[in-house]
Protein backbone atom coordinates (compact mmCIF):
# COMPACT_ATOMS: atom_id res chain seq x y z
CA UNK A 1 -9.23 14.73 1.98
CA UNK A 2 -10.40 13.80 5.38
CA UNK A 3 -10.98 10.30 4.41
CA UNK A 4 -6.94 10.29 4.55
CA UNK A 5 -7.01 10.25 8.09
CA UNK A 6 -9.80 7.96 8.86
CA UNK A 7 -8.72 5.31 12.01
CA UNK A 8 -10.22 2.68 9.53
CA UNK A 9 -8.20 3.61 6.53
CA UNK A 10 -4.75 3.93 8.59
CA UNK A 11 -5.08 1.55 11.01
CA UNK A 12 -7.74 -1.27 9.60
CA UNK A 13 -8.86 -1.46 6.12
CA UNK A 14 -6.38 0.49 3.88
CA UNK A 15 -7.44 1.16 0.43
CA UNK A 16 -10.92 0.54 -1.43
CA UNK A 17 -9.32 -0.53 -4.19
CA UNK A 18 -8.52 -4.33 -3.99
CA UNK A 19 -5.72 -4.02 -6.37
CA UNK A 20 -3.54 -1.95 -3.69
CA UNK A 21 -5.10 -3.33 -0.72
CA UNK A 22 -3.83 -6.56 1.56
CA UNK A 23 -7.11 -7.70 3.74
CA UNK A 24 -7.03 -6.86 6.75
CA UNK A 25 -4.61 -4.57 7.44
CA UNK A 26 -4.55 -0.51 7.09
CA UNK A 27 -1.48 1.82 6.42
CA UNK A 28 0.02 1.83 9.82
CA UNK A 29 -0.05 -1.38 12.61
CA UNK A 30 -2.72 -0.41 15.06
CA UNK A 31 0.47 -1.11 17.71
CA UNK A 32 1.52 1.99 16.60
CA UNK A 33 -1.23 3.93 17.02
CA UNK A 34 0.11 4.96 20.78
CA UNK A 35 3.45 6.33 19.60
CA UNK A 36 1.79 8.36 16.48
CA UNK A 37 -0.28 10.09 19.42
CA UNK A 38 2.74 10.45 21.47
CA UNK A 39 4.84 12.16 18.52
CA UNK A 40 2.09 14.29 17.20
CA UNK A 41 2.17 15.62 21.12
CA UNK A 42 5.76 16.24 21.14
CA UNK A 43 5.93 17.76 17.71
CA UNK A 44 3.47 19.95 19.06
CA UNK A 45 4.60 20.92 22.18
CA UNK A 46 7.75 21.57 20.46
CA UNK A 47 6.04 23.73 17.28
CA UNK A 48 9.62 24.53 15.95
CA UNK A 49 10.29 25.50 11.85
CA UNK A 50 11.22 21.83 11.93
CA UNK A 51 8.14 20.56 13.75
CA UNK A 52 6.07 22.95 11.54
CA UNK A 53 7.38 21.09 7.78
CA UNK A 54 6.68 17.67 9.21
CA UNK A 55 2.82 18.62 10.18
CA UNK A 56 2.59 20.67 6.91
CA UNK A 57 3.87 18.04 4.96
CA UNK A 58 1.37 15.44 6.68
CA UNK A 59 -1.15 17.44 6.23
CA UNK A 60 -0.66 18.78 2.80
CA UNK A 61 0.58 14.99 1.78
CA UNK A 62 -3.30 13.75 0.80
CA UNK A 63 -4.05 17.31 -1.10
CA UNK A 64 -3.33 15.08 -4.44
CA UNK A 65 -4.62 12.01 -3.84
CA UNK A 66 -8.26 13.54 -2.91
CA UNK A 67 -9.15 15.28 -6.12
CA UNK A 68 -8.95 11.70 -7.77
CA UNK A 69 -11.56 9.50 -8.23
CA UNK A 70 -10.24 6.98 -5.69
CA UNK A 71 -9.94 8.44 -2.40
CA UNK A 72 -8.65 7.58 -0.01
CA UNK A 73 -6.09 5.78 -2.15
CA UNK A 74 -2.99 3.65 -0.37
CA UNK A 75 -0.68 4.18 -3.40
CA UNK A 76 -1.72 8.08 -4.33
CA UNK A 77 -0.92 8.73 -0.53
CA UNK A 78 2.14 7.22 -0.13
CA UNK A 79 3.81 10.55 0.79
CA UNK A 80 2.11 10.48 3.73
CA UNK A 81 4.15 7.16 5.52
CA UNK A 82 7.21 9.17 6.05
CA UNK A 83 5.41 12.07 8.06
CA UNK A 84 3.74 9.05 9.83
CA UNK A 85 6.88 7.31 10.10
CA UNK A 86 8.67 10.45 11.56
CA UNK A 87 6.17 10.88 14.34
CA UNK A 88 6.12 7.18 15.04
CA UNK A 89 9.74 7.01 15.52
CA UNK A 90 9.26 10.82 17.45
CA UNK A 91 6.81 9.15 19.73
CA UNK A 92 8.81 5.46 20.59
CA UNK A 93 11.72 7.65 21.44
CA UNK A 94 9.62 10.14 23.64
CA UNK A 95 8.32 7.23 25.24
CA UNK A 96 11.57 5.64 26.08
CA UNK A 97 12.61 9.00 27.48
CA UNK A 98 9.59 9.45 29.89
CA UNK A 99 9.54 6.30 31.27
CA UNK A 100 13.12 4.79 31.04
CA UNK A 101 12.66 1.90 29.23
CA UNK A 102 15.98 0.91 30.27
CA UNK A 103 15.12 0.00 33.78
CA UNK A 104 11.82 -1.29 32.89
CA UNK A 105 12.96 -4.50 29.95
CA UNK A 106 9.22 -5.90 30.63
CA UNK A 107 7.55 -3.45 28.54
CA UNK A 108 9.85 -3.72 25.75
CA UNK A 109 8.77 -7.12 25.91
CA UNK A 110 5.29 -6.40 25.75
CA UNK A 111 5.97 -3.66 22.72
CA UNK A 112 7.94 -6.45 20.80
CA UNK A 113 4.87 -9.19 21.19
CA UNK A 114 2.45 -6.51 20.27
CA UNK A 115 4.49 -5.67 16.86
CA UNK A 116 5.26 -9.59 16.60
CA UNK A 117 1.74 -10.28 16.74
CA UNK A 118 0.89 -7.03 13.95
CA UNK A 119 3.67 -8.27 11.80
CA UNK A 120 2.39 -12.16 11.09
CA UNK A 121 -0.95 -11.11 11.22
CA UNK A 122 0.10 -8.90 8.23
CA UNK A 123 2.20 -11.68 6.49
CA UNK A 124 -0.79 -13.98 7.18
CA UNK A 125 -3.13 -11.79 5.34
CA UNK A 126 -0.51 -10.66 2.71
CA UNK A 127 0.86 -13.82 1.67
CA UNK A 128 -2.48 -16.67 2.65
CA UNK A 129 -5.50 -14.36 2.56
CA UNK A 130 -4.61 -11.65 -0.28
CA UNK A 131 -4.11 -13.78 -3.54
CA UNK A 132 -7.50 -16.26 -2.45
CA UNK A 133 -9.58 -12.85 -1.48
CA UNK A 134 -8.72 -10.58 -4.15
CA UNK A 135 -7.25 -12.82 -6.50
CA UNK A 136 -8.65 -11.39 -9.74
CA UNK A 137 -8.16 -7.91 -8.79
CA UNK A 138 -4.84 -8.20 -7.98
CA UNK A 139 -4.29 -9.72 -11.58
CA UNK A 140 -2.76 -12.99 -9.85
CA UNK A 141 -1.68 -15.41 -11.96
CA UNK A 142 -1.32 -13.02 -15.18
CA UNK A 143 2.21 -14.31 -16.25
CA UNK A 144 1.38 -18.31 -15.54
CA UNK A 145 -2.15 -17.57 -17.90
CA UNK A 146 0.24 -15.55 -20.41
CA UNK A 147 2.98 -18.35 -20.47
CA UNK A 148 -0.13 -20.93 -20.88
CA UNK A 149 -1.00 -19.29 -24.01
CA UNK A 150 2.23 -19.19 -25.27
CA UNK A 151 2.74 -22.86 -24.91
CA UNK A 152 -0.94 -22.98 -26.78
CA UNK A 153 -0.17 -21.41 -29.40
CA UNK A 154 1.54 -23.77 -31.79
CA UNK A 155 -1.76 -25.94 -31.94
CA UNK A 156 -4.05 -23.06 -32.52
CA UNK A 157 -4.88 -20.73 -35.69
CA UNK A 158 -6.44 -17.98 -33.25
CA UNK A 159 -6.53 -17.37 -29.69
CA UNK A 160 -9.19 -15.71 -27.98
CA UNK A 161 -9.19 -13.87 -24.71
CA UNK A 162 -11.77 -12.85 -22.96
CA UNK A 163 -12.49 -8.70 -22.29
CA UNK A 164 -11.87 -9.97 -18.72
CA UNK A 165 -8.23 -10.01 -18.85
CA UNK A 166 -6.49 -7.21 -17.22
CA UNK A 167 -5.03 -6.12 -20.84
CA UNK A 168 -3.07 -6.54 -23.81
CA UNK A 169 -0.08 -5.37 -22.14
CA UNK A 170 0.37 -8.22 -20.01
CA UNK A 171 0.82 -10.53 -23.40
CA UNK A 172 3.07 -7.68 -24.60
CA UNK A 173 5.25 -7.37 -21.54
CA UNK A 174 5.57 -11.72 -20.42
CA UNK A 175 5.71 -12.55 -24.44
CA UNK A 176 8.62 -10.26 -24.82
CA UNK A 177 7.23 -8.38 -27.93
CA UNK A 178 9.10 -5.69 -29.02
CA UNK A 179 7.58 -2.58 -28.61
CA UNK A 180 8.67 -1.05 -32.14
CA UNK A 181 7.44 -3.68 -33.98
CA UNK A 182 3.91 -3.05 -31.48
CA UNK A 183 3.94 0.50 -31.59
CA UNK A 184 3.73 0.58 -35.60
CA UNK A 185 0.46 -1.94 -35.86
CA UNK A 186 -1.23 -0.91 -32.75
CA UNK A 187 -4.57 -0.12 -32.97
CA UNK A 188 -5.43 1.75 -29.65
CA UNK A 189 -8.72 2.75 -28.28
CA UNK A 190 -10.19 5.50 -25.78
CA UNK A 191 -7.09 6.65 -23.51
CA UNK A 192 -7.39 4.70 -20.43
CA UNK A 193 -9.17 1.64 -21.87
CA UNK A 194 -7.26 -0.95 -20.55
């Protein structure tokens, strides 16, 4: 539960699991790290029935995720990004209340590089870093090895695939086979084998 609300997991790594991680990066940009502190403050201070459901809900948000095997886990915990998300926005506007942002355009400026910079540091590592680094986890390529087989198998009597490949469902799902004519022949094994 309390790995939930690590600094590393939120702000730095994200998830263990490669499969729902992007390298790099955590749940939340570490730019707003400042704001989250300012709206947990505020919601606080406040500690209306309003202010109360947002806290319980962050709180209560990783309660499912931890009794899993993989916790913390990015995709289990999803609930927890609109709590975070709530107090973010809580804290920017708190901030442009206390100090007038209006009168003061510079630090605006500075806010805007600072998410700029988070942002394409993000898209670097999501869109360069993620398929090279995690590349098999992520089951990149899956369709393009699918269609390959597809155009393969004319020329061959049997295919073989190695116990590596994420699963037969991928062939299912990018060869279009119908799930009727699947569902009648299949021969499954232990629940959660694939």
């Amino acid at each position: 539960y309390i790995s939930h609300f690590n600094p590393s997991f939120l702000l730095f790594t994200g998830d263990d699991s490669k499969f729902y991680k992007t390298p790099g990066s955590g749940l939340i940009f570490l730019t707003f790290l400042p704001f989250l502190i300012i709206g947990i403050m505020h919601l606080v201070k406040k500690a209306d029935s309003g202010a109360k459901i947002i806290l319980i809900w962050l709180f209560l948000s990783p309660v499912a995720s931890s009794v899993t095997r993989l916790s913390a886990s990015a995709n289990r915990a999803f609930i927890m990004l609109i709590p975070f998300t709530i107090l973010i926005s809580l804290g920017i506007g708190e901030f442009y209340d206390r100090y007038r942002i209006n009168k003061k355009k510079w630090i605006v400026t500075v806010i805007c590089l600072f998410l700029l910079f988070d942002f394409s540091y993000y898209l670097d590592n999501y869109y360069v870093h993620l398929s090279a680094k995690y590349g098999k986890d992520i089951q990149y390529q899956t369709k393009e090895t699918v269609l390959a087989i597809n155009r393969l198998r004319p020329a061959y009597n049997q295919i073989w695939i190695t116990p590596k490949f994420p699963g037969y469902i991928h062939l299912l799902f990018h060869l279009r086979f119908p799930p009727e004519k699947y569902q009648v022949q299949a021969n499954l094994g232990e629940l959660d084998e694939f």
